[in-house]
Protein backbone atom coordinates (compact mmCIF):
# COMPACT_ATOMS: atom_id res chain seq x y z
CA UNK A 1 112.56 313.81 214.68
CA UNK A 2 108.97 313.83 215.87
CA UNK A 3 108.53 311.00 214.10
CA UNK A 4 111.07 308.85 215.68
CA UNK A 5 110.16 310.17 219.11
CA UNK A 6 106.57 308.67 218.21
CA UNK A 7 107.86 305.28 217.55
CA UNK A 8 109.94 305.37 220.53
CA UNK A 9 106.33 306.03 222.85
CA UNK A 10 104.24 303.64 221.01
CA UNK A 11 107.05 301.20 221.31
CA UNK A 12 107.42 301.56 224.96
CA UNK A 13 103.92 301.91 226.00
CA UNK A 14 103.44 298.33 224.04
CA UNK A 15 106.47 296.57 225.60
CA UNK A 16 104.92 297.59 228.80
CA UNK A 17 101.72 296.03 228.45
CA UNK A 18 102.91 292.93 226.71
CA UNK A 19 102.10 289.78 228.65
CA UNK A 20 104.10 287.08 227.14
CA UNK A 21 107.43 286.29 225.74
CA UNK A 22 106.08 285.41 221.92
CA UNK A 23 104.48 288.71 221.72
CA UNK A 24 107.98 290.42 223.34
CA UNK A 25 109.41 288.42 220.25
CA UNK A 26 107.37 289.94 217.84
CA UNK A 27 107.34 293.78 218.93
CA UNK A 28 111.13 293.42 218.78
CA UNK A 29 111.05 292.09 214.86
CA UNK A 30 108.16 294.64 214.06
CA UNK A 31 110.15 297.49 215.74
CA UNK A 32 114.16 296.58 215.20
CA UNK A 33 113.30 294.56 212.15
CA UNK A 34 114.37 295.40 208.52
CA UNK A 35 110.64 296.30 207.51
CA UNK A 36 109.65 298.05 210.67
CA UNK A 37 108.70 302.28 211.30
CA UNK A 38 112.40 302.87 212.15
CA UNK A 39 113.78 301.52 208.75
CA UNK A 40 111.01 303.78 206.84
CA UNK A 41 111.85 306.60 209.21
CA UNK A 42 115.29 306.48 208.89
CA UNK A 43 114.45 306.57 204.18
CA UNK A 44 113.69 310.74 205.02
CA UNK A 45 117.62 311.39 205.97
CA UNK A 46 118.44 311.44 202.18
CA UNK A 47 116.61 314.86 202.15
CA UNK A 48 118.67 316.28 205.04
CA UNK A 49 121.90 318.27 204.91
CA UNK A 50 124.83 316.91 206.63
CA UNK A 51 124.33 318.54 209.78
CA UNK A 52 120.40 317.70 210.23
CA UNK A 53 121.66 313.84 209.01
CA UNK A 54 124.52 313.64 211.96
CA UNK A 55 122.04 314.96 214.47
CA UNK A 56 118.92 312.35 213.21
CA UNK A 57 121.41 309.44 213.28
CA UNK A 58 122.08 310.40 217.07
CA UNK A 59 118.49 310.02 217.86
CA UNK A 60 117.32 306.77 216.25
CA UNK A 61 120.63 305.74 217.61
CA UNK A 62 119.46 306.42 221.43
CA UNK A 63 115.59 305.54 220.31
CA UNK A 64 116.96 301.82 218.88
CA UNK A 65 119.28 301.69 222.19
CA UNK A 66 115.99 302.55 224.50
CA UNK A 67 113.90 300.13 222.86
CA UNK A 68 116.54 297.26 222.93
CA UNK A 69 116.87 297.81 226.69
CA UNK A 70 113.42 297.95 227.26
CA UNK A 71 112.84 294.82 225.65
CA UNK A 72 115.69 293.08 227.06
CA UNK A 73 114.07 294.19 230.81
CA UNK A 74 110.28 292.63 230.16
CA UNK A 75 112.01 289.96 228.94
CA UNK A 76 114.47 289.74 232.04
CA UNK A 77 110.48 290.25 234.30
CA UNK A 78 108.55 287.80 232.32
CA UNK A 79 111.23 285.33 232.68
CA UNK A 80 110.98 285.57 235.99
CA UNK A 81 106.62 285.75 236.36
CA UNK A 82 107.14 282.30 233.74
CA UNK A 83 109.60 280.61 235.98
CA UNK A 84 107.48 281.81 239.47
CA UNK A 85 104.04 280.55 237.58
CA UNK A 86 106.11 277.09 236.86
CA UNK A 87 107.15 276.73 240.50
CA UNK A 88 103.58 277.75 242.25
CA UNK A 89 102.00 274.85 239.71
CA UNK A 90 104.25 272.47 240.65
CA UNK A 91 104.72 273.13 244.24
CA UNK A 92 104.67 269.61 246.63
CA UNK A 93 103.38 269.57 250.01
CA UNK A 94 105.42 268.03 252.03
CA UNK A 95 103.12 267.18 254.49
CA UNK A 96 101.54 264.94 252.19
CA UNK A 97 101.95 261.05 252.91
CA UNK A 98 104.78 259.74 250.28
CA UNK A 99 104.01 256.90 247.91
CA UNK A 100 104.68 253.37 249.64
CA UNK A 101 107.91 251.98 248.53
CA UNK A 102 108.30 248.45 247.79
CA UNK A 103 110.81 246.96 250.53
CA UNK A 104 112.70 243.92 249.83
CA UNK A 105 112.76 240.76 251.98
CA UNK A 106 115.33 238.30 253.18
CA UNK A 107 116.72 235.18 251.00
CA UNK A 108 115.64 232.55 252.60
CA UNK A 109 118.76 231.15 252.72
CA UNK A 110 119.73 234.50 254.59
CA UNK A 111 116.76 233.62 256.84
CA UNK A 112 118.47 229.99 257.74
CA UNK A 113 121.50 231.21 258.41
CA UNK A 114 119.89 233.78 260.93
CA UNK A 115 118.12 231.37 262.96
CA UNK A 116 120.63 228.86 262.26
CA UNK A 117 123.13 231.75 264.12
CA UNK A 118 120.64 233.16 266.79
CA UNK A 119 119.94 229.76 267.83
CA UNK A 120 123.56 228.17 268.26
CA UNK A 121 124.38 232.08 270.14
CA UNK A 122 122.07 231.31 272.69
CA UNK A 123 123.50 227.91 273.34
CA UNK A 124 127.02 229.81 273.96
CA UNK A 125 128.71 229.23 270.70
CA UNK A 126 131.31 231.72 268.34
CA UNK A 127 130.93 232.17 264.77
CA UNK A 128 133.83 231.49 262.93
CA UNK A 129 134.06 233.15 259.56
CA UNK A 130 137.14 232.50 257.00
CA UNK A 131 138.56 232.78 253.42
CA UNK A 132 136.48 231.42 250.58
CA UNK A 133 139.76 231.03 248.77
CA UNK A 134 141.95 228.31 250.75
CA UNK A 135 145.17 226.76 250.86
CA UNK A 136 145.20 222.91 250.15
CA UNK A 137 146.89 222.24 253.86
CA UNK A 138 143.75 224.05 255.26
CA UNK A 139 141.28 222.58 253.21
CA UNK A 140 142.08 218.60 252.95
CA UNK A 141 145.57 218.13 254.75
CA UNK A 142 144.53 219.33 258.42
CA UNK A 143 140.80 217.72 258.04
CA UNK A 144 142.74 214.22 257.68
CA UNK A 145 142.68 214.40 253.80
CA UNK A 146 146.36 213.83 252.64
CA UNK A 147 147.14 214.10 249.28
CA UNK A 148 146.55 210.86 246.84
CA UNK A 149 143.47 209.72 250.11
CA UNK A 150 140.79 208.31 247.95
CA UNK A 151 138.09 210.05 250.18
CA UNK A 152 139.12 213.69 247.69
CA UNK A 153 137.43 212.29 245.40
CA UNK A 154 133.72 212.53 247.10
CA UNK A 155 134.55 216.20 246.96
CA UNK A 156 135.19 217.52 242.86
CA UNK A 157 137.28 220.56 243.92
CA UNK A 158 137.69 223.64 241.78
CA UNK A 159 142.14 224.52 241.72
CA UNK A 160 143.27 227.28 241.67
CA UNK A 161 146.54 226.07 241.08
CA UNK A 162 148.33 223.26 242.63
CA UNK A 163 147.90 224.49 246.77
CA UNK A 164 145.20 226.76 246.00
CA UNK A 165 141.46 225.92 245.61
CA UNK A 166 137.64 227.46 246.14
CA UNK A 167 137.26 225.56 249.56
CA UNK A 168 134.86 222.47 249.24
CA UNK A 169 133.29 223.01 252.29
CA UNK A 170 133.77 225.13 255.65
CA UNK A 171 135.66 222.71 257.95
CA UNK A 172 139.13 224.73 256.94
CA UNK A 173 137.51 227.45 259.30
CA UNK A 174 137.44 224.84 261.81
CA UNK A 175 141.00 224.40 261.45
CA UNK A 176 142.02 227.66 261.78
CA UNK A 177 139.94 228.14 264.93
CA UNK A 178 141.65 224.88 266.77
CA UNK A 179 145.32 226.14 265.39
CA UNK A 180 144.71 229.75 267.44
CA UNK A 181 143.47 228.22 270.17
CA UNK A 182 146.82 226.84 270.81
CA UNK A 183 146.25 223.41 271.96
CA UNK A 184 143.99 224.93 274.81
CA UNK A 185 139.83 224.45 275.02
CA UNK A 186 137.13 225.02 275.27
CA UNK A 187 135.90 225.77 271.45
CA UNK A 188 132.46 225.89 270.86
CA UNK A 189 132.14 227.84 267.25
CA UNK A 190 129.93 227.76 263.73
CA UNK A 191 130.86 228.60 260.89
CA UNK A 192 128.62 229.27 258.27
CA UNK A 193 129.69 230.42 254.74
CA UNK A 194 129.64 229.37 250.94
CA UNK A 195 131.13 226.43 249.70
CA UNK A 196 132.25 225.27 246.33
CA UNK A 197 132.24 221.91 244.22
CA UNK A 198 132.71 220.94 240.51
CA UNK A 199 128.76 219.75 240.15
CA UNK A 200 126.66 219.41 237.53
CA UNK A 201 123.36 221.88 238.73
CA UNK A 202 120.48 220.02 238.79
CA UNK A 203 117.07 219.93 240.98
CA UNK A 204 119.48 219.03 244.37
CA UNK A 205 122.72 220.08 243.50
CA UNK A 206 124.58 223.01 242.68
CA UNK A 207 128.40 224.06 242.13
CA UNK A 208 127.84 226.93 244.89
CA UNK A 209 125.86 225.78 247.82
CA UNK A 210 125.82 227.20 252.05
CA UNK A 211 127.48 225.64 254.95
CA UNK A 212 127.47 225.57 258.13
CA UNK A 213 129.78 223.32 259.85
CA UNK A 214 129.99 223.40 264.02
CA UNK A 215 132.60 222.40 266.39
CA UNK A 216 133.05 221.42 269.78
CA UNK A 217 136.41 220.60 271.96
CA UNK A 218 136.41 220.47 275.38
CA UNK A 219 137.26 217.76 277.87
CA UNK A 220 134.76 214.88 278.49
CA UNK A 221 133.30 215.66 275.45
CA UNK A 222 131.02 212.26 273.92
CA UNK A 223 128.54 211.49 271.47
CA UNK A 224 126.06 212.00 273.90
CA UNK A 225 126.63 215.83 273.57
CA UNK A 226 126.66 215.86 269.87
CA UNK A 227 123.28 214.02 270.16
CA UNK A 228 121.64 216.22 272.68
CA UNK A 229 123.13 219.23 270.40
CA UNK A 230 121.45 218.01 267.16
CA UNK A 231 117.81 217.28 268.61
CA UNK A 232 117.74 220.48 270.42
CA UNK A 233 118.90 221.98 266.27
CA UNK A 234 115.82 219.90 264.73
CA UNK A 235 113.13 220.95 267.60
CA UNK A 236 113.92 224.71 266.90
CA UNK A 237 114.28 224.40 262.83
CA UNK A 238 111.65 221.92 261.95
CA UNK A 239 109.46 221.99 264.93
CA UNK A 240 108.87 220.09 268.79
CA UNK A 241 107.28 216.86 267.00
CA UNK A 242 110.60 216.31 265.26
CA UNK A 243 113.50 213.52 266.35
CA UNK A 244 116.26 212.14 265.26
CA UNK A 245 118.20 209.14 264.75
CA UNK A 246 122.08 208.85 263.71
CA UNK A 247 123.10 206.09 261.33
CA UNK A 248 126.73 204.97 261.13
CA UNK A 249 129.24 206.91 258.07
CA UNK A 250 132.12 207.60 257.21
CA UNK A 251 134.29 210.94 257.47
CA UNK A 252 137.86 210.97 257.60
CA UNK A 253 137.85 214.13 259.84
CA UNK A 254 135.67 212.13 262.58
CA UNK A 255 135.37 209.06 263.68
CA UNK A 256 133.22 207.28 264.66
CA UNK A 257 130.93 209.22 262.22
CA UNK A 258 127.12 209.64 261.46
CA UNK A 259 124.78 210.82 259.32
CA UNK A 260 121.39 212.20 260.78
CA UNK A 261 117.92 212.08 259.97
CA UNK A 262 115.13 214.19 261.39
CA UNK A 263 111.11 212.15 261.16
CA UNK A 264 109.47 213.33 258.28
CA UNK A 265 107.14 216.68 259.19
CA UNK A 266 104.73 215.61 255.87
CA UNK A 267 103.54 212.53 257.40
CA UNK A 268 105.09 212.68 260.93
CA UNK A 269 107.15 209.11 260.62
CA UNK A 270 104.32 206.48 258.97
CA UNK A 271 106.12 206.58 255.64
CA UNK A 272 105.10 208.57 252.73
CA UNK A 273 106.47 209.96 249.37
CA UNK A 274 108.84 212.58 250.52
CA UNK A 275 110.76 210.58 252.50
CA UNK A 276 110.35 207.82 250.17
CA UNK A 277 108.34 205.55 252.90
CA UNK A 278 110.88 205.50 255.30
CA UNK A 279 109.60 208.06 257.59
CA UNK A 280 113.38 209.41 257.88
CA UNK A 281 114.72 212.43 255.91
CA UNK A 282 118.78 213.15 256.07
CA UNK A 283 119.91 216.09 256.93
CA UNK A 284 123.12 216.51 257.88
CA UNK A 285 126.89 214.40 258.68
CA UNK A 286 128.86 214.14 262.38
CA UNK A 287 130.79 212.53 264.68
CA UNK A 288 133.55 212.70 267.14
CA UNK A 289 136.39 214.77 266.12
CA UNK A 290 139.14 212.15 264.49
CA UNK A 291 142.19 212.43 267.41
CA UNK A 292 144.22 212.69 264.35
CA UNK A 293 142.73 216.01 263.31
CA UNK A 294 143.08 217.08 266.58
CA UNK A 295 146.70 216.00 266.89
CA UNK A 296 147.50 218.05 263.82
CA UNK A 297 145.79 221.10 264.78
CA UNK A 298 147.71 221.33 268.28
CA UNK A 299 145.41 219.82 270.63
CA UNK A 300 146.40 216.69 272.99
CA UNK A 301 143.67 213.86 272.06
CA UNK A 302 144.65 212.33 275.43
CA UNK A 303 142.90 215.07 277.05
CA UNK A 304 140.45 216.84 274.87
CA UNK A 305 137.83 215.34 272.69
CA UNK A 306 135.51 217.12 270.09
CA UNK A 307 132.75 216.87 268.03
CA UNK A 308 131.84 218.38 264.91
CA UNK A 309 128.01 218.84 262.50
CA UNK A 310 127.82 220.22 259.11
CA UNK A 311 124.74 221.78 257.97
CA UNK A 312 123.53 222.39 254.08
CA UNK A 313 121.69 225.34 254.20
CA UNK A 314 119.91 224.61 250.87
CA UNK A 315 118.86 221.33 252.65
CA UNK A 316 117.76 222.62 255.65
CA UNK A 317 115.52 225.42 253.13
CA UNK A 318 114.30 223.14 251.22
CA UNK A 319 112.73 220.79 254.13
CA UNK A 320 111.54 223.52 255.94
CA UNK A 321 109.77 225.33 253.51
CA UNK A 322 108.98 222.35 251.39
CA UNK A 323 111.32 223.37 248.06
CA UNK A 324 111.91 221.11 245.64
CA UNK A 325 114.33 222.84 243.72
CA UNK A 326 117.79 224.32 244.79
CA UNK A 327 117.91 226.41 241.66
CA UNK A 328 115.58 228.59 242.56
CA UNK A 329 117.46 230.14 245.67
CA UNK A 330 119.80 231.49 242.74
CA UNK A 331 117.20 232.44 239.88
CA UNK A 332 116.57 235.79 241.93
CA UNK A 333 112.93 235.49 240.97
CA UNK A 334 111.29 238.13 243.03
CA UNK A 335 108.26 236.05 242.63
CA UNK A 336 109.66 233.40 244.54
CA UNK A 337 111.77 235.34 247.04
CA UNK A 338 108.77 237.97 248.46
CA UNK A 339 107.12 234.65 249.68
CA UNK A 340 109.39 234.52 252.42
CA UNK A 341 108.53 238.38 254.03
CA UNK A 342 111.06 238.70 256.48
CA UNK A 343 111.96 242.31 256.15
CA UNK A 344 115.42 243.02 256.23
């Protein structure tokens, strides 16, 4: 007995001092272990009679139980001192500055459309958003474009089946904008948006490319409008030196029709490379809103007249920040994008 009451005070007083989990571990193998003092203590109850054996198994019972415990609490406590020690070390200040984050920046093609929008909202226009996915009535029929007119053919269109297509360019939104207008002006809207074609990607084209297509119905409306429009569009995009001159085309949506060219900013008109010695560089198509497409859309052509611009946004990006390449608005190389810094 006083042997076992020993072992339970030298176990107790050492599980007490210990300081660290491993040594916890190794008191409780030396002490509870097959090999320990209480397995040799507990060889002496073959020399006891049956009533001195019953009452030394209660004892090592309760000395076993009080050491367990014991152990089982420092281990609970240096847990804890561990986990507190862990925290303390690793602690932040919060009132530390933060590492910088890198922040992205506008596509430039995001950057386009937003002046392209800011500036045609100040001048008192709408913008006009509508499905990417249009109808064939929407997309060629109402634009003057019936089915078997030679002129679908400048446009390779992707089908969706036989009335259904990715629209080939943004005028549909147009359409829709004169049809809920209900044969009654003014309309002054843009519509900017993405536009699809069956094109083989190269350096200038792509099968995916940006729009943005304006419109104007009013009364008295004349090419002197769309004129006065356009150069006021190439002072604010490609700066106050910059003019214009229209050249006659062909759209079947307007008529008479034009296609525009802005002098070239690289060597300001003399002739040079870039605008392969002209001095002129094209930029976009107009003209007078055909009275047919008017007609079908619900307004009177005896009374209202129209005219209508549509913008590439690639082109307009590429001239204005001197690309030569449309694949690389799509390559999403940061290297290429961060140039243009506009936060968003």
């Amino acid at each position: 007995m006083d042997e076992l009451l020993k072992i339970k005070e030298e176990a107790l007083a050492k599980i007490h001092d210990c300081i660290s989990l491993k040594d916890l571990n190794d008191l409780r193998v030396f002490y509870l272990g097959k090999k320990g003092p209480m397995q040799a203590a507990m060889k002496s109850m073959k020399n006891m009679n049956q009533e001195e054996r019953a009452t030394f198994g209660q004892v090592s019972n309760k000395v076993k139980q009080e050491i367990t415990q014991a152990i089982e609490n420092k281990k609970v406590a240096l847990e804890e001192a561990e986990m507190n020690a862990k925290l303390a070390s690793e602690n932040i200040d919060i009132t530390l500055p933060s590492t910088a984050l890198p922040l992205g920046s506008l596509h430039p093609l995001s950057v386009v459309k937003n002046d392209i929008e800011e500036l045609f909202l100040g001048m008192g226009y709408q913008i006009a958003e509508g499905p990417e996915v249009e109808s064939d009535h929407f997309n060629f029929e109402l634009m003057n474009l019936p089915k078997g007119h030679p002129a679908r053919d400048m446009q390779d269109t992707f089908y969706i089946d036989e009335n259904t297509l990715m629209r080939t360019h943004t005028s549909p939104v147009q359409a829709h904008a004169m049809i809920a207008a209900e044969g009654k002006g003014p309309i002054k809207v843009i519509c900017p948006g993405k536009t699809y074609r069956r094109d083989d990607d190269d350096a200038t084209h792509s099968h995916q490319f940006m729009q943005c297509e304006g419109l104007v119905i009013d009364k008295n409306i004349t090419m002197a409008d769309l004129k006065g429009t356009l150069e006021v569009f190439a002072k604010k995009m490609f700066g106050e030196k910059r003019k214009i001159r229209l050249r006659p085309s062909y759209f079947p949506f307007t008529e008479p029709s034009v296609e525009v060219d802005i002098s070239c900013h690289n060597c300001e008109g003399k002739g040079c490379p870039m605008c392969k010695h002209t001095g002129w560089i094209e930029i976009l198509g107009a003209g007078m809103v055909n009275p047919r497409v008017l007609e079908m859309c619900g307004f009177d052509p005896e009374v209202y007249q129209g005219f209508a611009f549509g913008i590439g946004l690639e082109r307009v990006a590429m001239l204005k920040y001197n690309i030569d390449n449309i694949r690389d608005f799509y390559n999403n190389d940061l290297r290429f994008l961060n140039q243009f810094g506009r936060k968003g």
